[in-house]
C-alpha atoms as a PDB file:
ATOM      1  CA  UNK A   1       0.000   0.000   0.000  1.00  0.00           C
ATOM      2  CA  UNK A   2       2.786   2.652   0.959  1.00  0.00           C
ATOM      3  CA  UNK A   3       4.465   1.434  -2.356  1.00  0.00           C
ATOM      4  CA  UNK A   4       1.147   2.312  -4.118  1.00  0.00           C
ATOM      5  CA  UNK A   5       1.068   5.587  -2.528  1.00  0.00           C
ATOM      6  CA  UNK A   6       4.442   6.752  -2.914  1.00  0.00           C
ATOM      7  CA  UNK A   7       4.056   5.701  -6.870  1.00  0.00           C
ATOM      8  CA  UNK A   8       0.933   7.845  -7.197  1.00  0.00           C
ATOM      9  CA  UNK A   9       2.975  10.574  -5.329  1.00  0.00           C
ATOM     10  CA  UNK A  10       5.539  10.189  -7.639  1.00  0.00           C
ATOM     11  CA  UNK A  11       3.835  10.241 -11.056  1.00  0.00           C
ATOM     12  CA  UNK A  12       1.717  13.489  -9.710  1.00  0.00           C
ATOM     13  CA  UNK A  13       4.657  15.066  -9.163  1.00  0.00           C
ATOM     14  CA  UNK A  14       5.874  14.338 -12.430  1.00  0.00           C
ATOM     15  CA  UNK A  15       3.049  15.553 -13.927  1.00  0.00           C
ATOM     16  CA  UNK A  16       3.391  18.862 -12.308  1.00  0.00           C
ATOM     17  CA  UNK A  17       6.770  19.433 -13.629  1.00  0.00           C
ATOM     18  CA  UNK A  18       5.728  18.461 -17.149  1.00  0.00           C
ATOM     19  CA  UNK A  19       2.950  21.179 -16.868  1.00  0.00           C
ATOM     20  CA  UNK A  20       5.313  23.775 -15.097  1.00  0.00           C
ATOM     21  CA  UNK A  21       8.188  23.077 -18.222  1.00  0.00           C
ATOM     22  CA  UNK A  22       4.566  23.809 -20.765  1.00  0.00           C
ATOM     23  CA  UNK A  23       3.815  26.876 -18.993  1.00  0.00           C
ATOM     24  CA  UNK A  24       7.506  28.192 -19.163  1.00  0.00           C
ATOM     25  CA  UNK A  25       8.084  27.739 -23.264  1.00  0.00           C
ATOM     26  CA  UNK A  26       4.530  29.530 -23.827  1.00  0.00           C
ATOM     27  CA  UNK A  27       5.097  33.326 -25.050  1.00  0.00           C
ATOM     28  CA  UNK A  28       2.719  36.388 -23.473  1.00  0.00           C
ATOM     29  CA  UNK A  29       1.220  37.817 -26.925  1.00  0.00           C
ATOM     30  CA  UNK A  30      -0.444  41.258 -26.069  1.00  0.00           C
ATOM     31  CA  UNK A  31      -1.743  43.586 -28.695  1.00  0.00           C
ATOM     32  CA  UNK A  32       0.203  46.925 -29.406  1.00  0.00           C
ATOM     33  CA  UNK A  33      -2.650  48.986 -27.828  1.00  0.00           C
ATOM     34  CA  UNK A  34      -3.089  47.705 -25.105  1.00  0.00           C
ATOM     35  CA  UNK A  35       0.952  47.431 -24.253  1.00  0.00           C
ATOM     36  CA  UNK A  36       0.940  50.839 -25.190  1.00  0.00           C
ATOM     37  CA  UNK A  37      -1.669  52.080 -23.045  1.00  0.00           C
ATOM     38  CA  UNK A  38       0.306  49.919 -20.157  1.00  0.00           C
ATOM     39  CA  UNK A  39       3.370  52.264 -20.765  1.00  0.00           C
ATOM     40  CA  UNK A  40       1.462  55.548 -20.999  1.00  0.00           C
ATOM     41  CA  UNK A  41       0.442  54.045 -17.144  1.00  0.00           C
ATOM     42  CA  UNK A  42       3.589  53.482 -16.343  1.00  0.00           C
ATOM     43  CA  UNK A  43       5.267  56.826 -17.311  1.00  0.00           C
ATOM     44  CA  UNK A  44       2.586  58.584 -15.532  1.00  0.00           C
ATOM     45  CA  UNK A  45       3.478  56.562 -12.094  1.00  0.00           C
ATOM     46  CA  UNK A  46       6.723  57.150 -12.837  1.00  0.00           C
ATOM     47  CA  UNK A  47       6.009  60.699 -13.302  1.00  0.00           C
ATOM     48  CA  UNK A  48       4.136  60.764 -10.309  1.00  0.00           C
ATOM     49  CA  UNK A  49       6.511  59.290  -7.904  1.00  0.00           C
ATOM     50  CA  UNK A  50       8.980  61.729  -8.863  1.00  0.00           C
ATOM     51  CA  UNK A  51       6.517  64.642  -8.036  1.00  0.00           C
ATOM     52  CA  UNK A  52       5.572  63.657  -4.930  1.00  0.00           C
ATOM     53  CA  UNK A  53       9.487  63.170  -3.980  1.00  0.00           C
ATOM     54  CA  UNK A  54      10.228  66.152  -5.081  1.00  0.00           C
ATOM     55  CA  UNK A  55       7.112  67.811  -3.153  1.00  0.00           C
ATOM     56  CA  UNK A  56       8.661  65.820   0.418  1.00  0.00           C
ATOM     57  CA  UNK A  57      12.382  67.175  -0.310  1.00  0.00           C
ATOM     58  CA  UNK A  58      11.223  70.904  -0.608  1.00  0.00           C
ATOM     59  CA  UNK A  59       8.996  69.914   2.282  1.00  0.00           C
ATOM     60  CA  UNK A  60      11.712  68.389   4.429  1.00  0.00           C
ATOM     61  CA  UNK A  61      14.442  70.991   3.170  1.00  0.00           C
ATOM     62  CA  UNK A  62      11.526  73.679   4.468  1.00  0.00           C
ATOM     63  CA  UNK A  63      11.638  72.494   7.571  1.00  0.00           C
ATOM     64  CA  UNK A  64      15.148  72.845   8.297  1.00  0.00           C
ATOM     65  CA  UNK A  65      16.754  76.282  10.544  1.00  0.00           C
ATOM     66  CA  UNK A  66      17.850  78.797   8.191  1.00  0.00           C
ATOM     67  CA  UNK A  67      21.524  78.869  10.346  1.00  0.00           C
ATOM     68  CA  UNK A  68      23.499  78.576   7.160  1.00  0.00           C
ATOM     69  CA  UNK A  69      25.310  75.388   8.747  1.00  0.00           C
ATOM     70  CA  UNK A  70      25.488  72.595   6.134  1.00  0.00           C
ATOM     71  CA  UNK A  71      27.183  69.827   5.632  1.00  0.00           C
ATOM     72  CA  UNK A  72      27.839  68.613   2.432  1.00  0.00           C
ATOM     73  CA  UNK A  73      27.338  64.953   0.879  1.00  0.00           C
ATOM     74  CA  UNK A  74      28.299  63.578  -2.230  1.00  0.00           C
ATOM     75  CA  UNK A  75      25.626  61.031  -3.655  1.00  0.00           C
ATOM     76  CA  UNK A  76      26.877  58.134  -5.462  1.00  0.00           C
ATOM     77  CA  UNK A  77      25.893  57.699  -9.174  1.00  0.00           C
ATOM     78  CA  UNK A  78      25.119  54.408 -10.659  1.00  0.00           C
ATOM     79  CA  UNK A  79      26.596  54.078 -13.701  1.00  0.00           C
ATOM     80  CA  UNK A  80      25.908  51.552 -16.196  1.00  0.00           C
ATOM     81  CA  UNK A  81      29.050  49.644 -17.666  1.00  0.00           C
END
């Protein structure tokens, strides 16, 4: 009986990686408008996000005593090789 069940075990899981390696060789076909209208979206987050940051470093920079003490800080770049 255990023999039986581990050999049913054993064939379902083989099934279950046949149907994950389908899934993986099968291509995402979407139509130019509507990838299009996906990007427009996405620029406008984008555009959005960097509004609203903007917006909270005015805010925060605001906020700070007008002393004249600073301390500078260079910001790493990412550059792309």
């Amino acid at each position: 009986e255990k023999i039986n069940k581990l050999n049913t075990k054993h064939s379902d899981l083989k099934a279950k990686i046949h149907e994950k390696e389908k899934l993986s060789s099968h291509c995402l076909l979407v139509p130019i408008s509507q990838f299009e209208s996906r990007i427009m979206q996405l620029i406008g987050l984008a555009r959005n996000s960097i509004m609203y940051l903007s917006l909270a470093i005015h805010f925060e920079e605001r906020k700070r005593p007008n002393d004249g003490i600073y301390m500078q800080r260079e910001v790493p770049l990412k550059h792309n090789l």
